[in-house]
Protein backbone atom coordinates (compact mmCIF):
# COMPACT_ATOMS: atom_id res chain seq x y z
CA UNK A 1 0.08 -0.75 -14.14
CA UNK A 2 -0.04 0.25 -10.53
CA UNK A 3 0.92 -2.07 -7.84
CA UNK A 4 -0.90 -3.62 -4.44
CA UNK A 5 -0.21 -4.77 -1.31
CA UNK A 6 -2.53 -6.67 0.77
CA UNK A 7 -2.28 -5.61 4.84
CA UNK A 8 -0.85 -9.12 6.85
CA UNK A 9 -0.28 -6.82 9.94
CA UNK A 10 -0.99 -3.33 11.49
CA UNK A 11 0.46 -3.78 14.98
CA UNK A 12 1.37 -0.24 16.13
CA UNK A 13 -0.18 1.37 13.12
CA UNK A 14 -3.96 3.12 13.00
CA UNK A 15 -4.09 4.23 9.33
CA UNK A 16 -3.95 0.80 8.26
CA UNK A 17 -6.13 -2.33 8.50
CA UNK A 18 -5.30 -5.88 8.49
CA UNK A 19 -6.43 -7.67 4.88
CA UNK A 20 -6.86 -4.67 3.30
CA UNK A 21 -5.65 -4.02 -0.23
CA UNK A 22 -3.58 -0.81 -0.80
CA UNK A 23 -1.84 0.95 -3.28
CA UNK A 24 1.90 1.66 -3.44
CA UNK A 25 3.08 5.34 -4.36
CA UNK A 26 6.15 5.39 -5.93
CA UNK A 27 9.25 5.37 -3.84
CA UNK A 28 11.53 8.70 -3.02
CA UNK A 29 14.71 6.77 -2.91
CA UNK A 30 16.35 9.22 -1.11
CA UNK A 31 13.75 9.15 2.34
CA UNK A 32 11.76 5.75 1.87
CA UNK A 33 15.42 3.46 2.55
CA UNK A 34 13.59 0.57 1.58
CA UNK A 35 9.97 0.79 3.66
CA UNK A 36 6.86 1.03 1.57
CA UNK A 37 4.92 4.36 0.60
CA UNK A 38 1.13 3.66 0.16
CA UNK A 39 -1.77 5.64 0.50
CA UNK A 40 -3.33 4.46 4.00
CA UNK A 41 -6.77 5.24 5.62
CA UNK A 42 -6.29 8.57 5.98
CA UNK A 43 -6.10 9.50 2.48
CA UNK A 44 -2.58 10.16 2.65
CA UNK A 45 1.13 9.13 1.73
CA UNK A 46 2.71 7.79 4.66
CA UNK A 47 5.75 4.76 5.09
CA UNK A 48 5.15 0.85 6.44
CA UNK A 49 7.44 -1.24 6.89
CA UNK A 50 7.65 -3.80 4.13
CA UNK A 51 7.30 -6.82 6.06
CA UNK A 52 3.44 -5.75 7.34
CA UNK A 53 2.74 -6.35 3.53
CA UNK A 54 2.03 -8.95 0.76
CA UNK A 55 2.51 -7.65 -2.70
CA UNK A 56 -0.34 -8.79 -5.19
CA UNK A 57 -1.35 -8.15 -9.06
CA UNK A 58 -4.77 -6.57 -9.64
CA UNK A 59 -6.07 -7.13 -13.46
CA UNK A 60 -6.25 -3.66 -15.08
CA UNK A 61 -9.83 -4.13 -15.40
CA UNK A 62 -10.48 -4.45 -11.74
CA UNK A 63 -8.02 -1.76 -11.21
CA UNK A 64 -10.54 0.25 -13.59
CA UNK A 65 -13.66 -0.58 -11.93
CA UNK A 66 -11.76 0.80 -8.61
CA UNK A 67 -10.83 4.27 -9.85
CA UNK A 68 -14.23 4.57 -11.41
């Protein structure tokens, strides 16, 4: 199951929006040291820092109906 995070800030940030759900990538342990990796607004990877985020569980079948 993939995992969410729902947008409680975006001060300094343009790729992001506030209360907007997005979806983590999974971490490169070696370069992330703890910030989050999600696909933003632009379409692409890019790191937040954790605390601009909520994490939150999407049923699979919503999760579905998204990458449908």
């Amino acid at each position: 199951m993939k995992k969410f995070v729902l947008c409680l800030n975006n001060d300094g940030y343009d790729d992001i929006q506030k209360w907007k759900i997005y979806m983590i990538v999974e971490p490169d342990d070696k370069t992330d040291r703890g910030w989050l990796r999600l696909i933003d607004d632009s379409g692409e990877d890019y790191l937040y820092p954790p605390e601009y985020f909520e994490a939150i569980e999407i049923p699979v079948k919503i999760q579905e109906a998204m990458a449908a």
